[in-house]
C-alpha atoms as a PDB file:
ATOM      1  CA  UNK A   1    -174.604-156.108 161.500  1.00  0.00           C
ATOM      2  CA  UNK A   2    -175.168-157.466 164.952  1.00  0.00           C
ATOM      3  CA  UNK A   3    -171.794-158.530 166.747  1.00  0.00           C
ATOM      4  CA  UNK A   4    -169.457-157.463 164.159  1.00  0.00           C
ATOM      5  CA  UNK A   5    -166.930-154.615 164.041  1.00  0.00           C
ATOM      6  CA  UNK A   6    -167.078-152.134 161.351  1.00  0.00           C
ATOM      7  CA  UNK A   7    -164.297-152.726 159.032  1.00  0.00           C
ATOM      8  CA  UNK A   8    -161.904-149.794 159.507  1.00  0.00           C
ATOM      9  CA  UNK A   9    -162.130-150.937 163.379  1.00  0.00           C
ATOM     10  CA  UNK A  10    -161.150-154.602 163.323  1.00  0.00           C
ATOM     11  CA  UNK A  11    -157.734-155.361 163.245  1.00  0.00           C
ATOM     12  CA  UNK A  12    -155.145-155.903 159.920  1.00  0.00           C
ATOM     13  CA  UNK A  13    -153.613-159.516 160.498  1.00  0.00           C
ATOM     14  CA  UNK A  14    -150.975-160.565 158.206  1.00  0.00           C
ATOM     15  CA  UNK A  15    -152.279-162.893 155.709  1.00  0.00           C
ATOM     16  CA  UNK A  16    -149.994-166.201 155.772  1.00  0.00           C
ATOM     17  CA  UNK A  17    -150.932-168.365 152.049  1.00  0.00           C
ATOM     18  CA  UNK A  18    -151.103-171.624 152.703  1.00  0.00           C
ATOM     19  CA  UNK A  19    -147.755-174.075 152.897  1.00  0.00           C
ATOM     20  CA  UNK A  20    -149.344-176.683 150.235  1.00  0.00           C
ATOM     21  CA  UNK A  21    -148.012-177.407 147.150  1.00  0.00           C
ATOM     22  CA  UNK A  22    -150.386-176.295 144.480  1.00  0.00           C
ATOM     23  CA  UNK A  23    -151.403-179.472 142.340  1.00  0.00           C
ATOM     24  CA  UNK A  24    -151.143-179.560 138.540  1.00  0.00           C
ATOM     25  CA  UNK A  25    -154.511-178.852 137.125  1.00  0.00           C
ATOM     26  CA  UNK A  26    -155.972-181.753 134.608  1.00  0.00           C
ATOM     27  CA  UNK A  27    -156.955-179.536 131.801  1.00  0.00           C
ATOM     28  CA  UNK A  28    -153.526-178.110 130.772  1.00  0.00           C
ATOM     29  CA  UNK A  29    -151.575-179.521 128.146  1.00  0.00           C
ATOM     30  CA  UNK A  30    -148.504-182.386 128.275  1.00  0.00           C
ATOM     31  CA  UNK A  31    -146.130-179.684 127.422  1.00  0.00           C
ATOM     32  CA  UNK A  32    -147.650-177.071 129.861  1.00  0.00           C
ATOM     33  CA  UNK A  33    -147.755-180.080 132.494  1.00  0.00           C
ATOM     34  CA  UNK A  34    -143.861-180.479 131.891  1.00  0.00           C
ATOM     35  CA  UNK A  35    -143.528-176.898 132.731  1.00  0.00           C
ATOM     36  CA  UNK A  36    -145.710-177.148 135.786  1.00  0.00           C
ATOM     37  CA  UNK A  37    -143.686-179.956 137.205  1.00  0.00           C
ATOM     38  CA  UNK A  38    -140.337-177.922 136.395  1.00  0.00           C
ATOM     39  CA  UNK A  39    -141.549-174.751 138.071  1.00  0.00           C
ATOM     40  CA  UNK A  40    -143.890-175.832 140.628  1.00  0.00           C
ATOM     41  CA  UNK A  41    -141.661-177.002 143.585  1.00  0.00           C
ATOM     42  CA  UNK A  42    -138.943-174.811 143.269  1.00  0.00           C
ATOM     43  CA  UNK A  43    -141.377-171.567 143.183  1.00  0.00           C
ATOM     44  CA  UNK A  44    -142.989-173.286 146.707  1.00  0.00           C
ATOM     45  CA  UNK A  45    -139.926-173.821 148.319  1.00  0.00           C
ATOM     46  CA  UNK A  46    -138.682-170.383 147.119  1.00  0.00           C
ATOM     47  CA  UNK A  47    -142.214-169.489 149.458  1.00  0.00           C
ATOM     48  CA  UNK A  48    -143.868-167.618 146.439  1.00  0.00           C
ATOM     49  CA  UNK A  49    -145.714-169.835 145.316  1.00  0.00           C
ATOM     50  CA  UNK A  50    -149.089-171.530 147.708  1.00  0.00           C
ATOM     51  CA  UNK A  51    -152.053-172.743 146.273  1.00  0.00           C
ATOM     52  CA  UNK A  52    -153.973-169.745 146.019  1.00  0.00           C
ATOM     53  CA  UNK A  53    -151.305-169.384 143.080  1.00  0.00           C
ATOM     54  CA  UNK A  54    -151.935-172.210 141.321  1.00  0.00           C
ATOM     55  CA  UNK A  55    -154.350-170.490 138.559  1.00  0.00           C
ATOM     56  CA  UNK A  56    -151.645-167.542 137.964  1.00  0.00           C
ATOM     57  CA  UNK A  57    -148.464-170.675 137.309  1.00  0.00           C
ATOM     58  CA  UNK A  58    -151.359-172.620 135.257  1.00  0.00           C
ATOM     59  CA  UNK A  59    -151.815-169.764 133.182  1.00  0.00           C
ATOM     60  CA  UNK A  60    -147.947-169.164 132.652  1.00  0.00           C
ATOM     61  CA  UNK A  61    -147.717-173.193 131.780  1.00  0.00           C
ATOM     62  CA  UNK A  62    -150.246-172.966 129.188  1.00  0.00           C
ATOM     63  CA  UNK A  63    -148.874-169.902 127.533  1.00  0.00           C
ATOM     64  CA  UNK A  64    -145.410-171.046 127.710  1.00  0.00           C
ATOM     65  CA  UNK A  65    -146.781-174.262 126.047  1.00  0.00           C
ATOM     66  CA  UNK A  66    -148.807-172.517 123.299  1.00  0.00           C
ATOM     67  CA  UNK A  67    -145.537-170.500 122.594  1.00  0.00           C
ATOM     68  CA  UNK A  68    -143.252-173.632 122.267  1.00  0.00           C
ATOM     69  CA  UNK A  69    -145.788-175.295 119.907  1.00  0.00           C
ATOM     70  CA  UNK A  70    -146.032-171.664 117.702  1.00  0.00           C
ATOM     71  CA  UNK A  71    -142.085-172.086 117.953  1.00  0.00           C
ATOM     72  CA  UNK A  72    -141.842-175.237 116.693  1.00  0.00           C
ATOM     73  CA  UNK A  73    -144.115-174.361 113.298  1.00  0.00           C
ATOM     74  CA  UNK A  74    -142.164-171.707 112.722  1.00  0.00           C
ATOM     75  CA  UNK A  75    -138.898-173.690 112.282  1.00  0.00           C
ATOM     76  CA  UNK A  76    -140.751-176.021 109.613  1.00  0.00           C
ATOM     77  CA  UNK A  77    -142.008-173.282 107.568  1.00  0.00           C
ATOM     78  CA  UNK A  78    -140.997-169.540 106.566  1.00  0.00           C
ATOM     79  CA  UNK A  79    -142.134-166.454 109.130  1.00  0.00           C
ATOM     80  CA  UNK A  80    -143.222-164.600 106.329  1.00  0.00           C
ATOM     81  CA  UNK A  81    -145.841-166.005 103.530  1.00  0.00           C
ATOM     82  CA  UNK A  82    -146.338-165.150 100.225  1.00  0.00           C
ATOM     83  CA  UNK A  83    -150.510-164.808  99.579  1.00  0.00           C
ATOM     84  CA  UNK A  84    -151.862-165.643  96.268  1.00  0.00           C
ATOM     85  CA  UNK A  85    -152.611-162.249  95.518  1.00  0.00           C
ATOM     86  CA  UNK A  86    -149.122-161.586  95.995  1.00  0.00           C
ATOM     87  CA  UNK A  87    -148.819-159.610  99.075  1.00  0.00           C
ATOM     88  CA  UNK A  88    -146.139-160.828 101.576  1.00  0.00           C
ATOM     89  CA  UNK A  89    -147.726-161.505 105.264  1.00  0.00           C
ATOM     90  CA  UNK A  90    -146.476-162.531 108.274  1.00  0.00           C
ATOM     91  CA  UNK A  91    -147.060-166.120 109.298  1.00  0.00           C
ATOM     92  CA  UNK A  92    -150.212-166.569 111.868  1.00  0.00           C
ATOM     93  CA  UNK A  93    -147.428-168.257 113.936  1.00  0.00           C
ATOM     94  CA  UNK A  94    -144.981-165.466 114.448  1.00  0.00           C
ATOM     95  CA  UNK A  95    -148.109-163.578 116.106  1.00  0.00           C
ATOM     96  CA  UNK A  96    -149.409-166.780 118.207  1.00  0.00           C
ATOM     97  CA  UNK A  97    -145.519-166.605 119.554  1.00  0.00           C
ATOM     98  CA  UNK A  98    -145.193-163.038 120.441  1.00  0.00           C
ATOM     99  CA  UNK A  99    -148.916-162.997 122.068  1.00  0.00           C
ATOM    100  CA  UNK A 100    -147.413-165.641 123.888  1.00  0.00           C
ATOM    101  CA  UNK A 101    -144.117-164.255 125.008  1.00  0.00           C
ATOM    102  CA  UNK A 102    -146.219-160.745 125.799  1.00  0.00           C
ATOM    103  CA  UNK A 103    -148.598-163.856 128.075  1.00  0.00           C
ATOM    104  CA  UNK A 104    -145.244-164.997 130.033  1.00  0.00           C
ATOM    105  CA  UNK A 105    -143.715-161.758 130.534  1.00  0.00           C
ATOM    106  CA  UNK A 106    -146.550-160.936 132.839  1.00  0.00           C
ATOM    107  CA  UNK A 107    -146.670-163.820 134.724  1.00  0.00           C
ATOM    108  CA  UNK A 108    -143.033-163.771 134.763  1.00  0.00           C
ATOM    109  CA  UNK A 109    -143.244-161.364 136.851  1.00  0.00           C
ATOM    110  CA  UNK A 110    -145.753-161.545 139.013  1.00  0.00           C
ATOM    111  CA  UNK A 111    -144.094-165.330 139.966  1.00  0.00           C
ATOM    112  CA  UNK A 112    -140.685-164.349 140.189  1.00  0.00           C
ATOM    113  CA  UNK A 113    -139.020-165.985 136.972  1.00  0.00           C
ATOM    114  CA  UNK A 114    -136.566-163.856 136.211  1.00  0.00           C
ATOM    115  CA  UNK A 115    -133.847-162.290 138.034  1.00  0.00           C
ATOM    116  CA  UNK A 116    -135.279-158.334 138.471  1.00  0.00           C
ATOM    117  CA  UNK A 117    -138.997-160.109 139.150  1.00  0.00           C
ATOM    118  CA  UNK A 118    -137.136-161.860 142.286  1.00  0.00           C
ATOM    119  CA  UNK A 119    -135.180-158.964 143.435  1.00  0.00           C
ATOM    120  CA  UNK A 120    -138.753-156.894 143.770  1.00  0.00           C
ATOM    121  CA  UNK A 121    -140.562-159.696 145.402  1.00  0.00           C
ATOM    122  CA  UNK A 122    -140.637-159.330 149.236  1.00  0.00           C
ATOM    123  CA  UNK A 123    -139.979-163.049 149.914  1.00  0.00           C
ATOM    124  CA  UNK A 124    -142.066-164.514 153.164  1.00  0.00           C
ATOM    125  CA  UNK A 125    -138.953-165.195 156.343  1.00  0.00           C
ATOM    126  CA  UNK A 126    -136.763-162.560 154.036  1.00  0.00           C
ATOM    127  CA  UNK A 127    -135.680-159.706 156.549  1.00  0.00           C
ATOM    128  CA  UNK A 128    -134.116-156.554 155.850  1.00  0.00           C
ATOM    129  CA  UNK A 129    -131.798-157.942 158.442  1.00  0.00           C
ATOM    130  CA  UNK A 130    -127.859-157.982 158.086  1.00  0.00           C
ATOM    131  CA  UNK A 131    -128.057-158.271 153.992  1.00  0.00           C
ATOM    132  CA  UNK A 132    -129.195-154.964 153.528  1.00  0.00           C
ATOM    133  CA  UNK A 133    -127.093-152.192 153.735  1.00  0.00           C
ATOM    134  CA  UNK A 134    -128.822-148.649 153.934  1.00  0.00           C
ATOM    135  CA  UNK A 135    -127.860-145.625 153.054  1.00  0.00           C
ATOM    136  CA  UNK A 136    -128.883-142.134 154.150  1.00  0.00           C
ATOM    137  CA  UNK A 137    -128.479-138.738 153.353  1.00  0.00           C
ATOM    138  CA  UNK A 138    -128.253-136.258 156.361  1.00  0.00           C
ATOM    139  CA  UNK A 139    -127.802-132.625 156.619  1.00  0.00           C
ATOM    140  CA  UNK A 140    -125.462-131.984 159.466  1.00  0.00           C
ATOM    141  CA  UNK A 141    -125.229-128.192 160.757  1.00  0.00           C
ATOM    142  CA  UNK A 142    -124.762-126.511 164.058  1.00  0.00           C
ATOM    143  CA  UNK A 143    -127.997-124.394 165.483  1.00  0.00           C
ATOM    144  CA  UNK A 144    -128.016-120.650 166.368  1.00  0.00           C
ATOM    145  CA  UNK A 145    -127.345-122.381 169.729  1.00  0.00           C
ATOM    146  CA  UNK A 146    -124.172-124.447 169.126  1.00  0.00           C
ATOM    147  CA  UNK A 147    -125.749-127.643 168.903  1.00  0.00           C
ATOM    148  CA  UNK A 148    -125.019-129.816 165.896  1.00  0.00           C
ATOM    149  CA  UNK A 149    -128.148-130.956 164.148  1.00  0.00           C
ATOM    150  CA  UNK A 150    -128.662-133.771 161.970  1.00  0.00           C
ATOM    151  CA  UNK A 151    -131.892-134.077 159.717  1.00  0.00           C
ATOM    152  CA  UNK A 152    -132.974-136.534 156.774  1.00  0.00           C
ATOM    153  CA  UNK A 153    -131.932-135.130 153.317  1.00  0.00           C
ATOM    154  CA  UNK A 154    -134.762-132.623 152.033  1.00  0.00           C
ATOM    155  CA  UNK A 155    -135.188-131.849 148.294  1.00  0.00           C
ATOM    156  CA  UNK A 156    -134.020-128.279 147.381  1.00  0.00           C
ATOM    157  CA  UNK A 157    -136.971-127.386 146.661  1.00  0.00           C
ATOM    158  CA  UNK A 158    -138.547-127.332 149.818  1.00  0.00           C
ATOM    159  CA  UNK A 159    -139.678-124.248 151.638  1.00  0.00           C
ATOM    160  CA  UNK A 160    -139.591-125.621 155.109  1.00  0.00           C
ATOM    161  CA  UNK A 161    -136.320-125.786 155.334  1.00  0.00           C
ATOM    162  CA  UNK A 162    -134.337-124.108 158.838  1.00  0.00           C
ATOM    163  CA  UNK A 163    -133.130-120.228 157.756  1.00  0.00           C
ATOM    164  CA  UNK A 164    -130.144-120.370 159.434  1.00  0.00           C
ATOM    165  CA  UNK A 165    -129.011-123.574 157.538  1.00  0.00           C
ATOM    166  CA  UNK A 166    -125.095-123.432 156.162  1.00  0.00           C
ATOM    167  CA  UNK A 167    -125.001-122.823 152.449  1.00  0.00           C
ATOM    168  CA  UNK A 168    -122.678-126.152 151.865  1.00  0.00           C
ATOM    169  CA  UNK A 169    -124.383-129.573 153.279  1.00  0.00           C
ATOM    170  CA  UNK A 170    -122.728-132.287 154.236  1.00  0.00           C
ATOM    171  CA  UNK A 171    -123.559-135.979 153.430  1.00  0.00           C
ATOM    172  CA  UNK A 172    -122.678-138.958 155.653  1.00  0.00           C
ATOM    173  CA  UNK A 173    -122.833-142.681 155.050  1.00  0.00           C
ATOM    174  CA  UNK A 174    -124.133-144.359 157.906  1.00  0.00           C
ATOM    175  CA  UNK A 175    -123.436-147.948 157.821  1.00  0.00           C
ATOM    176  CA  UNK A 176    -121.012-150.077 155.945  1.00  0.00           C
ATOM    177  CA  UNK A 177    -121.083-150.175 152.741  1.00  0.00           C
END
């Protein structure tokens, strides 16, 4: 280990992914290359996704085509079936759909394609800037000195709390909101 620093020494840089547009891989399916092309640009504009993504949005194309192709059997037959021994079972389609939809949901998520995946995504050139309003809980009191005190909000049941603190607390907004 000649010449180079020991991990915990070097310095964290922010990792930047890189600004290309992932390309559509060959082996997915027509339908899962229509959802590719639908998704693809918007997501790298949006900045989440870069081509280190690219396997993650492949893997939501192909399950999102799998479950459009279960969908589509299931309108021409019935979602149950009746076996010739007479027991009623549910179609092998039905569970090919909601493995599927369980396949998406994840990805969903982790690419932003729904509303609440978005909100919890932290968005590269997003700042917590003048769009975000914050909100904070003090406890304002006055000292066995006279001086008026202000301290972050403290759970009640914390022992560390000042003795000669007033038995009513007041919370202030701070901020517009």
């Amino acid at each position: 280990m000649r010449g180079r620093k020991p991990v915990a020494k070097r310095q964290r840089e922010t990792l930047v992914p890189p600004d290309a547009l992932p390309r559509c891989p060959a082996h997915l399916t027509q339908d899962a290359r229509k959802e590719w092309r639908r998704l693809a640009r918007p997501l790298h504009e949006m900045g989440i996704l870069s081509i280190t993504d690219r396997a993650a949005l492949a893997a939501y194309c192909q399950a999102w085509a799998r479950w459009v192709e279960a969908e589509e059997h299931l309108q021409k037959g019935p979602p149950l079936i009746k076996m010739p021994s007479g027991y009623v079972q549910q179609s092998p389609w039905m569970s090919i759909a909601n493995k599927q939809l369980e396949v998406m949901g994840r990805f969903m998520a982790e690419l932003g394609l729904s509303p609440s995946a978005r909100a919890r995504l932290s968005l590269p050139g997003a700042s917590g800037g003048d769009n975000v309003t914050t909100i904070e809980f003090v406890t304002v009191y006055t000292d066995k000195d006279g001086n008026e005190v202000r301290e972050p909000m403290r759970k009640p049941n914390e022992t560390n709390l000042p003795k000669d603190r007033p038995e009513t607390i007041t919370y202030e907004l701070n901020g517009d909101v």
